[in-house]
ModelCIF file with pLDDT and N, C-alpha, C, O atoms, coordinates in Angstrom:
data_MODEL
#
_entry.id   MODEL 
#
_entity.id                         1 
_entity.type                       polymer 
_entity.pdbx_number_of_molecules   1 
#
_entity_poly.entity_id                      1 
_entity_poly.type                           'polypeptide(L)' 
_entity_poly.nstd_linkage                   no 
_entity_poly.nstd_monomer                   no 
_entity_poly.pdbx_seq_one_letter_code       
;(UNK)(UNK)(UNK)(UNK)(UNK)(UNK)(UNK)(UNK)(UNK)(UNK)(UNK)(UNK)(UNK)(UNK)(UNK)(UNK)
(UNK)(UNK)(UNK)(UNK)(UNK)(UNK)(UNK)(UNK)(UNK)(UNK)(UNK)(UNK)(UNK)(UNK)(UNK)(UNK)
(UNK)(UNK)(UNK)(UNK)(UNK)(UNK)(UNK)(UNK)(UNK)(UNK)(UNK)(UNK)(UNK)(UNK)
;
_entity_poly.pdbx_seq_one_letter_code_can   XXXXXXXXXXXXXXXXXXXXXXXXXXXXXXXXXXXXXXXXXXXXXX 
_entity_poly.pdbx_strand_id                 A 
#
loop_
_entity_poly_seq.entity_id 
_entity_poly_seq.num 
_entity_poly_seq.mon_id 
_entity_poly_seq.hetero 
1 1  UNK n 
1 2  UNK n 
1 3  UNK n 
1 4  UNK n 
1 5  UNK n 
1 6  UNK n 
1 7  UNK n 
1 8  UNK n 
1 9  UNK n 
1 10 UNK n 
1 11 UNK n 
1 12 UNK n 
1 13 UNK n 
1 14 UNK n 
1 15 UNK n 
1 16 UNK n 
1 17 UNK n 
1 18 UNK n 
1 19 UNK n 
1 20 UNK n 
1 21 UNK n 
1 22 UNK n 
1 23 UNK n 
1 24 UNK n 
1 25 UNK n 
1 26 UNK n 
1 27 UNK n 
1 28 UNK n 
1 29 UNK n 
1 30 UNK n 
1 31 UNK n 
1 32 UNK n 
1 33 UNK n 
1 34 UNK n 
1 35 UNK n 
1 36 UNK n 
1 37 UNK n 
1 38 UNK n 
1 39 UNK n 
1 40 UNK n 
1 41 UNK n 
1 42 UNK n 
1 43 UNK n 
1 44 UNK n 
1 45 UNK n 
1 46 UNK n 
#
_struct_asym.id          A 
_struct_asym.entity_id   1 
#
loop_
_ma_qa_metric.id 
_ma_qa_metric.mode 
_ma_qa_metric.name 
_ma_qa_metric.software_group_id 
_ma_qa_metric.type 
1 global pLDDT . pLDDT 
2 local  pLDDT . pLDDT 
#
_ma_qa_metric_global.metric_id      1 
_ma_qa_metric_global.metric_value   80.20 
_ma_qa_metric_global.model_id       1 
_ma_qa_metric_global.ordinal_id     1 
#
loop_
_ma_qa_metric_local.label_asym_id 
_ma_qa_metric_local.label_comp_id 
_ma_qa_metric_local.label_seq_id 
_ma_qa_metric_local.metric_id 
_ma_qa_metric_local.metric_value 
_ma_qa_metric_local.model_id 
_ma_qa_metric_local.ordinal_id 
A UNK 1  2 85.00 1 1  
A UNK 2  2 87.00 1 2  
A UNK 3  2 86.00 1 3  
A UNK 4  2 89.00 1 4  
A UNK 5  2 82.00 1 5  
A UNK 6  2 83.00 1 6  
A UNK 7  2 78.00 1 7  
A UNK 8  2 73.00 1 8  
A UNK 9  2 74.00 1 9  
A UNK 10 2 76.00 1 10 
A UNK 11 2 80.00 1 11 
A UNK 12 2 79.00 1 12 
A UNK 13 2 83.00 1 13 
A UNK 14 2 87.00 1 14 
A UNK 15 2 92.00 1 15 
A UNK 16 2 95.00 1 16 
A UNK 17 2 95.00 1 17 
A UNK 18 2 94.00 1 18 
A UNK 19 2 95.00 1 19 
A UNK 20 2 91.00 1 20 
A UNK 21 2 86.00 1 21 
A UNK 22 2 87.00 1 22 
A UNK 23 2 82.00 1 23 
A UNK 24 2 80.00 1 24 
A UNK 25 2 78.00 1 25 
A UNK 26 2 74.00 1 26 
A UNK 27 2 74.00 1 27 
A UNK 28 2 67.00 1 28 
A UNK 29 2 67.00 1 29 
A UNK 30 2 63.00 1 30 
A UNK 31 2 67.00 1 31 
A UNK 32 2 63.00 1 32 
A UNK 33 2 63.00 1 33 
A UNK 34 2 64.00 1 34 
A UNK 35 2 65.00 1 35 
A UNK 36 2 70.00 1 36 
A UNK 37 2 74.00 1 37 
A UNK 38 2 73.00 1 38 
A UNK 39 2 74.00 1 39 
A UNK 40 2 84.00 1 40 
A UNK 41 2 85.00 1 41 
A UNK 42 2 93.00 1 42 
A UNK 43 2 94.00 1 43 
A UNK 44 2 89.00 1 44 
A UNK 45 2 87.00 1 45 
A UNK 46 2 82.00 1 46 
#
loop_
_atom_site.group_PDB 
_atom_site.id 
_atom_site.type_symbol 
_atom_site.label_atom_id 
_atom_site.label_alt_id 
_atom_site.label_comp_id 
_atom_site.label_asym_id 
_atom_site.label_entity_id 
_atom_site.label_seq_id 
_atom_site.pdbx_PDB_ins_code 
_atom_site.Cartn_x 
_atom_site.Cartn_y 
_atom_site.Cartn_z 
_atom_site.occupancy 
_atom_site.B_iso_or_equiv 
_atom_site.pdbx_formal_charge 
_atom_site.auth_seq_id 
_atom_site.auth_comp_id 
_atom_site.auth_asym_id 
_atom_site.auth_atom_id 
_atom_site.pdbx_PDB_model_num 
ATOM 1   N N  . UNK A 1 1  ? 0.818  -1.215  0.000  1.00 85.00 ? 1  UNK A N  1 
ATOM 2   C CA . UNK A 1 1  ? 0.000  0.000   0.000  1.00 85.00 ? 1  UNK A CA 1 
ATOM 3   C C  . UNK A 1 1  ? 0.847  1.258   0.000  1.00 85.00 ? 1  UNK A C  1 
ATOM 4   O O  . UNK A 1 1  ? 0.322  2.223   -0.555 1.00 85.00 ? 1  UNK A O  1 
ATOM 5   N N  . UNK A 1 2  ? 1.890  1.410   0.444  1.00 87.00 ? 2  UNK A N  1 
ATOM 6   C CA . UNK A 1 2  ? 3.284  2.412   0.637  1.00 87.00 ? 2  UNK A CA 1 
ATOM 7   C C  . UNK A 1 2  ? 4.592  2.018   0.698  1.00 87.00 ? 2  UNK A C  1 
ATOM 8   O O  . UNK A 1 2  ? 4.994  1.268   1.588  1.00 87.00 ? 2  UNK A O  1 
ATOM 9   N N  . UNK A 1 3  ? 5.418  2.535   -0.323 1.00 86.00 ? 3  UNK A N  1 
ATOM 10  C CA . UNK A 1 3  ? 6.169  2.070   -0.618 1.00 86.00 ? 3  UNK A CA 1 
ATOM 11  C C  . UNK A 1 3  ? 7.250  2.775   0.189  1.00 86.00 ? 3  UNK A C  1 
ATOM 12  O O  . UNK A 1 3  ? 8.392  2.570   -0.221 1.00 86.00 ? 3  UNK A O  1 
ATOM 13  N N  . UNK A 1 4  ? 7.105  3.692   1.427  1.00 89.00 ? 4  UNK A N  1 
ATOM 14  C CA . UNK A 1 4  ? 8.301  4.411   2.209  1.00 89.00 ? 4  UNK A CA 1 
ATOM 15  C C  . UNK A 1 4  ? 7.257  4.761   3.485  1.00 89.00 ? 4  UNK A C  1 
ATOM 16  O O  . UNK A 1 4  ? 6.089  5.150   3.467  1.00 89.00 ? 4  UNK A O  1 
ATOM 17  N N  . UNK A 1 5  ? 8.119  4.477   4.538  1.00 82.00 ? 5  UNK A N  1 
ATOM 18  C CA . UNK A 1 5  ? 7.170  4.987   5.818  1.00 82.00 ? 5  UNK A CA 1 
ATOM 19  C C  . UNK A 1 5  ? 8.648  5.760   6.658  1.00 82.00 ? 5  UNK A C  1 
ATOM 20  O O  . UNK A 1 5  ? 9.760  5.797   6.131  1.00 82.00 ? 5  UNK A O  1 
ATOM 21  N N  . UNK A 1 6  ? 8.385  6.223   7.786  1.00 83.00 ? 6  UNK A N  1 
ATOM 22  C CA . UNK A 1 6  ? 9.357  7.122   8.544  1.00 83.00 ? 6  UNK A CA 1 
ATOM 23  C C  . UNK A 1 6  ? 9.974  6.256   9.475  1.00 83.00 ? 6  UNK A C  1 
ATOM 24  O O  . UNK A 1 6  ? 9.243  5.310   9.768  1.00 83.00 ? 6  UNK A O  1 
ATOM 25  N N  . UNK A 1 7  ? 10.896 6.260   9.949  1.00 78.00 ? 7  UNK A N  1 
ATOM 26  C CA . UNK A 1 7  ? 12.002 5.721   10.690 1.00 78.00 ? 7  UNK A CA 1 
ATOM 27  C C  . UNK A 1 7  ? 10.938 5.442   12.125 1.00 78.00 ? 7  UNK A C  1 
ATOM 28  O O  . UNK A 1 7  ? 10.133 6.315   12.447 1.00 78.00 ? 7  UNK A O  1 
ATOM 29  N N  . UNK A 1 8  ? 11.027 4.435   12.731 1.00 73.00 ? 8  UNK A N  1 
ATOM 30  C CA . UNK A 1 8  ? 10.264 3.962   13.875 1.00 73.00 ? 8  UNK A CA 1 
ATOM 31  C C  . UNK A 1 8  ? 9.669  2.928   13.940 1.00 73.00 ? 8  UNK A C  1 
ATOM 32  O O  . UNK A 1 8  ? 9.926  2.039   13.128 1.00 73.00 ? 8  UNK A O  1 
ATOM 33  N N  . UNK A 1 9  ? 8.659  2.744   14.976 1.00 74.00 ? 9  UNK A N  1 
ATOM 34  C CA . UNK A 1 9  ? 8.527  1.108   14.786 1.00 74.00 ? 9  UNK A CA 1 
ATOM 35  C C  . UNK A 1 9  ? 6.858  1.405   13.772 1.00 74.00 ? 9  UNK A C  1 
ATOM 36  O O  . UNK A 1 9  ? 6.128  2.396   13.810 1.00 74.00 ? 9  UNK A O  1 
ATOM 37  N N  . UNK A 1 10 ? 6.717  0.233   13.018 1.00 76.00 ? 10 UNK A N  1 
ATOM 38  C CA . UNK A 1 10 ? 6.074  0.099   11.346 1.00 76.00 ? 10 UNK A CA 1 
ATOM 39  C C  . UNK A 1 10 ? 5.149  -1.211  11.827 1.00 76.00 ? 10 UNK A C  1 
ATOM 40  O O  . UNK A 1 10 ? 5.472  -2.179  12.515 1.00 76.00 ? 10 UNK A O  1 
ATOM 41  N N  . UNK A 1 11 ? 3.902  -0.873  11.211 1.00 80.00 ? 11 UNK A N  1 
ATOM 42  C CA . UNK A 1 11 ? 3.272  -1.888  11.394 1.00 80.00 ? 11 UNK A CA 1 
ATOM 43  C C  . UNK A 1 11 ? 2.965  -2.894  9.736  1.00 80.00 ? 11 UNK A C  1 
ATOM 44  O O  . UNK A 1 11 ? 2.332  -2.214  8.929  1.00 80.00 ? 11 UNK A O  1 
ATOM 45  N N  . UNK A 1 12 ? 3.245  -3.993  9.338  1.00 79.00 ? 12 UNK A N  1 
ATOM 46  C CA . UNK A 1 12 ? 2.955  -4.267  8.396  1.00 79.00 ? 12 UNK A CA 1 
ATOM 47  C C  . UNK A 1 12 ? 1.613  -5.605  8.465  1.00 79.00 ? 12 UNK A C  1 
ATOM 48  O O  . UNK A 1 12 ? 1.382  -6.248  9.489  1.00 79.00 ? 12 UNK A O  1 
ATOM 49  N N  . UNK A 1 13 ? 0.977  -5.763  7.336  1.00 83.00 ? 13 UNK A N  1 
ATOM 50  C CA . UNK A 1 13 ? 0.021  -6.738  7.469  1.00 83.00 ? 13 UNK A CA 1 
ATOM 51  C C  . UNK A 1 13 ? -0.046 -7.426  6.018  1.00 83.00 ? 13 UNK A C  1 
ATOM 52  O O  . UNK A 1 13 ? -0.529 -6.865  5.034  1.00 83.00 ? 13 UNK A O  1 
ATOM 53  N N  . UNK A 1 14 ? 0.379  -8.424  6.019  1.00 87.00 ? 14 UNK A N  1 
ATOM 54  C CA . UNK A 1 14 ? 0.705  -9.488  4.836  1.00 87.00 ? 14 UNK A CA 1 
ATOM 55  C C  . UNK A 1 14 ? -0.373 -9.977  4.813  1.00 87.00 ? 14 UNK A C  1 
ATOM 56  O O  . UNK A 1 14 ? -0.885 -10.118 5.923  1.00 87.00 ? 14 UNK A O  1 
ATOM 57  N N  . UNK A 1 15 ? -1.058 -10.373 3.795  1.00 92.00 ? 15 UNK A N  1 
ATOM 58  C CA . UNK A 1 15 ? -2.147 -11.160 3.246  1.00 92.00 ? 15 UNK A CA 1 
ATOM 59  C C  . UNK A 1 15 ? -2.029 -12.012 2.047  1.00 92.00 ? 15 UNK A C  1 
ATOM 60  O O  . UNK A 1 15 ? -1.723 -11.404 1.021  1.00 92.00 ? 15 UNK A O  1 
ATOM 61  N N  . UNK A 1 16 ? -2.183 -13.132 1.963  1.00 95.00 ? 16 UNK A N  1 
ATOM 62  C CA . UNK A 1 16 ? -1.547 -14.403 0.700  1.00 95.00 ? 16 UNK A CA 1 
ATOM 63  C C  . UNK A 1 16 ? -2.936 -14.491 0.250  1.00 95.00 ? 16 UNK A C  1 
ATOM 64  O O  . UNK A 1 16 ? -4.030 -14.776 0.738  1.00 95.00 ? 16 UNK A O  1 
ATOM 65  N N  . UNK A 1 17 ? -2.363 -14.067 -1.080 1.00 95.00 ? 17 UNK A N  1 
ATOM 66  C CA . UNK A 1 17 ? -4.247 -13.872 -1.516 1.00 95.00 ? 17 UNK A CA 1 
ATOM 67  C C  . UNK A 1 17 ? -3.776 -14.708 -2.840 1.00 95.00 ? 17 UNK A C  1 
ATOM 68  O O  . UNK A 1 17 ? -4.054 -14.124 -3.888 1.00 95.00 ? 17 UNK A O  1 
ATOM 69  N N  . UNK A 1 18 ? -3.124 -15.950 -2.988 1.00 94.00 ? 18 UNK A N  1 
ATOM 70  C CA . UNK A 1 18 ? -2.674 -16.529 -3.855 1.00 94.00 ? 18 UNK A CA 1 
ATOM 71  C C  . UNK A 1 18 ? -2.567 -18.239 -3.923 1.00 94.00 ? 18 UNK A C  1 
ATOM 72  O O  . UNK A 1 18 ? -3.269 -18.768 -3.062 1.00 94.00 ? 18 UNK A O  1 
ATOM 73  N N  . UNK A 1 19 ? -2.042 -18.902 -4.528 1.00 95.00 ? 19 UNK A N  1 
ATOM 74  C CA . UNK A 1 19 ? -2.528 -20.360 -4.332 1.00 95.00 ? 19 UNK A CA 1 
ATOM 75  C C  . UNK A 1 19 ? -1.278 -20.927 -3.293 1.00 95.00 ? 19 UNK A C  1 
ATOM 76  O O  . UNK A 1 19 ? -1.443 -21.867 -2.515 1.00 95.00 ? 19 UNK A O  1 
ATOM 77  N N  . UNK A 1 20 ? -0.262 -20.319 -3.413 1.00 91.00 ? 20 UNK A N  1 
ATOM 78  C CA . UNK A 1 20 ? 0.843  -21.195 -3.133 1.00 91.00 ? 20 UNK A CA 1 
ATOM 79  C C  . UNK A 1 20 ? 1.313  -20.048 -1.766 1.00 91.00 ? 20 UNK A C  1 
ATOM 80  O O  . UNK A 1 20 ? 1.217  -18.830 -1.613 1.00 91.00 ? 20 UNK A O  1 
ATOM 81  N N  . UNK A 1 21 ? 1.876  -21.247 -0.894 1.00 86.00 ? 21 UNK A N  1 
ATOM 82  C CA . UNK A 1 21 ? 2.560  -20.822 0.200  1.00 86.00 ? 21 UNK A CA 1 
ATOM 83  C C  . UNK A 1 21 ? 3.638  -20.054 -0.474 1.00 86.00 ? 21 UNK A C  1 
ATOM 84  O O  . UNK A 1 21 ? 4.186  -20.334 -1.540 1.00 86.00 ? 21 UNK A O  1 
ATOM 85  N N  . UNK A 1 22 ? 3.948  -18.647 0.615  1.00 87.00 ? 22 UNK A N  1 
ATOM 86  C CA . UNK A 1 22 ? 4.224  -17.339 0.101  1.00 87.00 ? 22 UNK A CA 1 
ATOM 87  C C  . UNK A 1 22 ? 5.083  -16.937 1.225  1.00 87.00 ? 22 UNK A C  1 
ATOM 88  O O  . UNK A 1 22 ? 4.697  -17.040 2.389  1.00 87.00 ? 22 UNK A O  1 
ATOM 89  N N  . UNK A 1 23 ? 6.634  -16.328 0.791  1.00 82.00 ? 23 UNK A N  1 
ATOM 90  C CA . UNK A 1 23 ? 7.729  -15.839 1.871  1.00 82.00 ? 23 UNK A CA 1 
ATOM 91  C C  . UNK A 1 23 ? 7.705  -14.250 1.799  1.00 82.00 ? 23 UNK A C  1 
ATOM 92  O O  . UNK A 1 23 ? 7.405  -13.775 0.704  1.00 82.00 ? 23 UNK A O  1 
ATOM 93  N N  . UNK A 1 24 ? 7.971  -13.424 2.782  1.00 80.00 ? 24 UNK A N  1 
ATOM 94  C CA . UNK A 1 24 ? 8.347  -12.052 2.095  1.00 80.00 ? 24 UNK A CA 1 
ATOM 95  C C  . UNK A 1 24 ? 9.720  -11.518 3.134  1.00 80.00 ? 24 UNK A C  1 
ATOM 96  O O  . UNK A 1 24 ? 9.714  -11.771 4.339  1.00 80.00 ? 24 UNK A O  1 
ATOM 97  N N  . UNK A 1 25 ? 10.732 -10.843 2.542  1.00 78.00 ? 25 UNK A N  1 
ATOM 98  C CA . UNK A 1 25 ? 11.571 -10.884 3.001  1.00 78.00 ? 25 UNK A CA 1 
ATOM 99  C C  . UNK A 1 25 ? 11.960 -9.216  2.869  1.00 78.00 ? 25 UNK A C  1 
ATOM 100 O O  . UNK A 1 25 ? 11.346 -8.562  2.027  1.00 78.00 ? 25 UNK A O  1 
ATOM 101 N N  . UNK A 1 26 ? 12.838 -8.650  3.593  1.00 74.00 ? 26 UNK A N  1 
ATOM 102 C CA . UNK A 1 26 ? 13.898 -7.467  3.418  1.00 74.00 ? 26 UNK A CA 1 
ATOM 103 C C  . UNK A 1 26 ? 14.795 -7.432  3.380  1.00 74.00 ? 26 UNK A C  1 
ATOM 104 O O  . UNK A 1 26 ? 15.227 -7.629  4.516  1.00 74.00 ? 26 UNK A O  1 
ATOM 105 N N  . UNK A 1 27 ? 15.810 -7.235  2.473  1.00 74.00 ? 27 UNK A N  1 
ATOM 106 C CA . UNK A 1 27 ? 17.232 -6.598  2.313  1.00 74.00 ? 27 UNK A CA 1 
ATOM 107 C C  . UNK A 1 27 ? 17.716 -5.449  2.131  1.00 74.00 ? 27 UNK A C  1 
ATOM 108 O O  . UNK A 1 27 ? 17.328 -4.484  1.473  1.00 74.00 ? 27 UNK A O  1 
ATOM 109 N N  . UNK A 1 28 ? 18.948 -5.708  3.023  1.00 67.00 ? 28 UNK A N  1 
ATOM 110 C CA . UNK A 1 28 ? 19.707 -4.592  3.060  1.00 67.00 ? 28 UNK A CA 1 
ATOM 111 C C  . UNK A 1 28 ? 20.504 -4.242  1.379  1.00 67.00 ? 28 UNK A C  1 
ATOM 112 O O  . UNK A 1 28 ? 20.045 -4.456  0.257  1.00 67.00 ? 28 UNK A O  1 
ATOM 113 N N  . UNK A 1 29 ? 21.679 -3.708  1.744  1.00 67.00 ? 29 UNK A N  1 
ATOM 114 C CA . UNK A 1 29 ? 22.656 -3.754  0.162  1.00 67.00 ? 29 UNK A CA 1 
ATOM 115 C C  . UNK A 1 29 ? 23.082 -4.878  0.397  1.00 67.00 ? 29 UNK A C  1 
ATOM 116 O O  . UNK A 1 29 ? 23.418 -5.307  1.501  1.00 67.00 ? 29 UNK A O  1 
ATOM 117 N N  . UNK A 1 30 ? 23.108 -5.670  -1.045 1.00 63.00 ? 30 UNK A N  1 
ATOM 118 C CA . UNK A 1 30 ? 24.074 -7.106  -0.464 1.00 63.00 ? 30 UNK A CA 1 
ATOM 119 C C  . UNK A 1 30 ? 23.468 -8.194  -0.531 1.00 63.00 ? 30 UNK A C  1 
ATOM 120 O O  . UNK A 1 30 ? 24.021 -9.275  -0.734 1.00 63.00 ? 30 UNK A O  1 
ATOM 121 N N  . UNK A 1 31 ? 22.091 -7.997  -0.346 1.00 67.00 ? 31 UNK A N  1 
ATOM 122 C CA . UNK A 1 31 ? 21.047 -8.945  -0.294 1.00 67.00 ? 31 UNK A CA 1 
ATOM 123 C C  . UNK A 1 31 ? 21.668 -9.845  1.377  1.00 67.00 ? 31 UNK A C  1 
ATOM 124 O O  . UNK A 1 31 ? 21.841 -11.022 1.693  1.00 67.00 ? 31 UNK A O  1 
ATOM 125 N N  . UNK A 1 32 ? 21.809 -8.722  1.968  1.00 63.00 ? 32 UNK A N  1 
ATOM 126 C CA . UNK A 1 32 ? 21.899 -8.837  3.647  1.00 63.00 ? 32 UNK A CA 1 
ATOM 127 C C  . UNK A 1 32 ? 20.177 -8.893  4.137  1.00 63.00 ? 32 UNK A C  1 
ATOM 128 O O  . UNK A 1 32 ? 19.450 -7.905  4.038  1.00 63.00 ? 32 UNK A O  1 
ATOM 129 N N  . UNK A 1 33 ? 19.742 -10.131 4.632  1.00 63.00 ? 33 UNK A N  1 
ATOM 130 C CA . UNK A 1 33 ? 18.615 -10.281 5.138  1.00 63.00 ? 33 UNK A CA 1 
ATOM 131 C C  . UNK A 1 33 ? 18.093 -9.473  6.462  1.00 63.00 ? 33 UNK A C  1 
ATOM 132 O O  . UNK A 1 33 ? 18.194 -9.973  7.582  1.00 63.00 ? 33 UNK A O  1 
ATOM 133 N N  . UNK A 1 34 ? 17.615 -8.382  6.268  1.00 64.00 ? 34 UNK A N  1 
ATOM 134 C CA . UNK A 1 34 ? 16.799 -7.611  7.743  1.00 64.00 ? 34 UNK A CA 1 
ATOM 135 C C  . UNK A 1 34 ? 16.467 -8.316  8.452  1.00 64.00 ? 34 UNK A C  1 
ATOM 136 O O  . UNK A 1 34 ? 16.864 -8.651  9.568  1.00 64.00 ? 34 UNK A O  1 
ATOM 137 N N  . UNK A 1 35 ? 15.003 -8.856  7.291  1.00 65.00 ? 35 UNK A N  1 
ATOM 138 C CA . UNK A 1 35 ? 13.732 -9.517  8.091  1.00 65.00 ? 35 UNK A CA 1 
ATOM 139 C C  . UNK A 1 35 ? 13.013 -10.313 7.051  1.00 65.00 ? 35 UNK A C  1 
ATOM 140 O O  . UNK A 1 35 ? 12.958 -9.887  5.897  1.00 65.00 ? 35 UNK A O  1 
ATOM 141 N N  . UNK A 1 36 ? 12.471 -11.425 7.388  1.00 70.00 ? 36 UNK A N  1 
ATOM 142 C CA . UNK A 1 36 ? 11.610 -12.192 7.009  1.00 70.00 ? 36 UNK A CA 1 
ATOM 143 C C  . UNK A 1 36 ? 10.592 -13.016 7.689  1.00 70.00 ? 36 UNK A C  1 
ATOM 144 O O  . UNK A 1 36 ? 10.537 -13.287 8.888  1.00 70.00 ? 36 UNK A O  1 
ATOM 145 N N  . UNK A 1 37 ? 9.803  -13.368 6.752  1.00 74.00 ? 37 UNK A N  1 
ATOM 146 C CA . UNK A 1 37 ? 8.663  -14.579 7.418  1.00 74.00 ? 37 UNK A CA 1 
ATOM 147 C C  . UNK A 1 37 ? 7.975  -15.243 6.167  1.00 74.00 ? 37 UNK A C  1 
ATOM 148 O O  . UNK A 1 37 ? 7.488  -14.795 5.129  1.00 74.00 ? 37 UNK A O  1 
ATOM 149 N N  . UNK A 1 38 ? 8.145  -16.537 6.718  1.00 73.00 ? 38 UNK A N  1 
ATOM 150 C CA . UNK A 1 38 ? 7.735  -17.445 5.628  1.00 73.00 ? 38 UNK A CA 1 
ATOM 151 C C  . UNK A 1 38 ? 6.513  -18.463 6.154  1.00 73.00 ? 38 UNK A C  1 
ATOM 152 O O  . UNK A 1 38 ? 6.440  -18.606 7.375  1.00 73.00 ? 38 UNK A O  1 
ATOM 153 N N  . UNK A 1 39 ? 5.682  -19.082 5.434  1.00 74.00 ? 39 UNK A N  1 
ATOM 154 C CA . UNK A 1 39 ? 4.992  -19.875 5.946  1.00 74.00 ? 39 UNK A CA 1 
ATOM 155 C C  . UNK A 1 39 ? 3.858  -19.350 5.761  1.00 74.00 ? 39 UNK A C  1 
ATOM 156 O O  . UNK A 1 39 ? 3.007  -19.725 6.568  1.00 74.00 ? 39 UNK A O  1 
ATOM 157 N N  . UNK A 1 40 ? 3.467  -18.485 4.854  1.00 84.00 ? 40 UNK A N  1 
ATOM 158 C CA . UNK A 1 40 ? 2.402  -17.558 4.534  1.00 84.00 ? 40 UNK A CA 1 
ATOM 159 C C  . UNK A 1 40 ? 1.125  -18.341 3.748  1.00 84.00 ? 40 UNK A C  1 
ATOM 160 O O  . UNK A 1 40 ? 1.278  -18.483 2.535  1.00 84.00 ? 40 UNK A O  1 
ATOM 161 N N  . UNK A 1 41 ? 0.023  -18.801 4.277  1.00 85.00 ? 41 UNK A N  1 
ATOM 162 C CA . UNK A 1 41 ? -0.307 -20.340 3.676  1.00 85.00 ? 41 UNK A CA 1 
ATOM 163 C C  . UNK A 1 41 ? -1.345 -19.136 2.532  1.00 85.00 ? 41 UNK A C  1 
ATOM 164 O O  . UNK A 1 41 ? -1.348 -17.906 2.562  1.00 85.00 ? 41 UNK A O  1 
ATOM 165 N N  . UNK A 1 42 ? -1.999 -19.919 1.770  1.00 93.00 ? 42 UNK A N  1 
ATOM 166 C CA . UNK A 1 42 ? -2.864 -19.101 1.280  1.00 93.00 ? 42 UNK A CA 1 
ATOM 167 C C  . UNK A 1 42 ? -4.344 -18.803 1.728  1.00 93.00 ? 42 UNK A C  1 
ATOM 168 O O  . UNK A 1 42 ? -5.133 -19.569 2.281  1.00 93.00 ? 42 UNK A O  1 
ATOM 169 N N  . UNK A 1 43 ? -4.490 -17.688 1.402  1.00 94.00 ? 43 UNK A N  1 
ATOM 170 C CA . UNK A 1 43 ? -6.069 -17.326 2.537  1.00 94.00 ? 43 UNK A CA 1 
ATOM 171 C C  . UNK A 1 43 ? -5.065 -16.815 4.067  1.00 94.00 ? 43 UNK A C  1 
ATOM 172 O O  . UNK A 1 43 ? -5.855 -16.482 4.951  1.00 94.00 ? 43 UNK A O  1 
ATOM 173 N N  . UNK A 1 44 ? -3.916 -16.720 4.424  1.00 89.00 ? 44 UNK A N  1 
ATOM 174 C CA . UNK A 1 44 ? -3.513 -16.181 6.107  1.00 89.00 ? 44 UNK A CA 1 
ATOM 175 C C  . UNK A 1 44 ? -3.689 -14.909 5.538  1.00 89.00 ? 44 UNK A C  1 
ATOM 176 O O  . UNK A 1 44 ? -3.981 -14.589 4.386  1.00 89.00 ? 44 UNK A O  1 
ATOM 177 N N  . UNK A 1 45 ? -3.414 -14.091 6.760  1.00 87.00 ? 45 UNK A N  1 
ATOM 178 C CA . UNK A 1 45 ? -2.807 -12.738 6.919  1.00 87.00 ? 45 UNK A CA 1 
ATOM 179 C C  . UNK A 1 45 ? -2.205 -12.796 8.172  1.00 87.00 ? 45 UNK A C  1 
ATOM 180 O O  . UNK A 1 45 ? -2.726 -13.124 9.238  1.00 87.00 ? 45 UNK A O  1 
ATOM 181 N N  . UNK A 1 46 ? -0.596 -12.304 7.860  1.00 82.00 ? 46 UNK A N  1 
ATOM 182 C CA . UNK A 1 46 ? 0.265  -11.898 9.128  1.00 82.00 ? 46 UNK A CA 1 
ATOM 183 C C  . UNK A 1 46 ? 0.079  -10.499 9.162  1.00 82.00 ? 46 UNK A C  1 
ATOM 184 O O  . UNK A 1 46 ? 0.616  -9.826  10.042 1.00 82.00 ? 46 UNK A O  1 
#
């Protein structure tokens, strides 16, 4: 829904609105892993 929010703590809400179990991840430069979560079945929302 936004592609830039302000420095602080961020609320996000994932929804798998698709057939197949679904990962979403963040990187830094480098493809240095922030953050992730996987296990996103279809029909969840984290």
């Amino acid at each position: 829904a936004r592609a830039e929010a302000p420095a602080g703590q961020i609320e996000f809400t994932v929804s798998n609105t698709g057939t197949k179990v679904n990962e979403f991840y963040v990187y830094a430069e480098g493809d240095r892993i922030m953050g992730e979560v996987e296990n996103i079945a279809p029909g969840l929302t984290r």
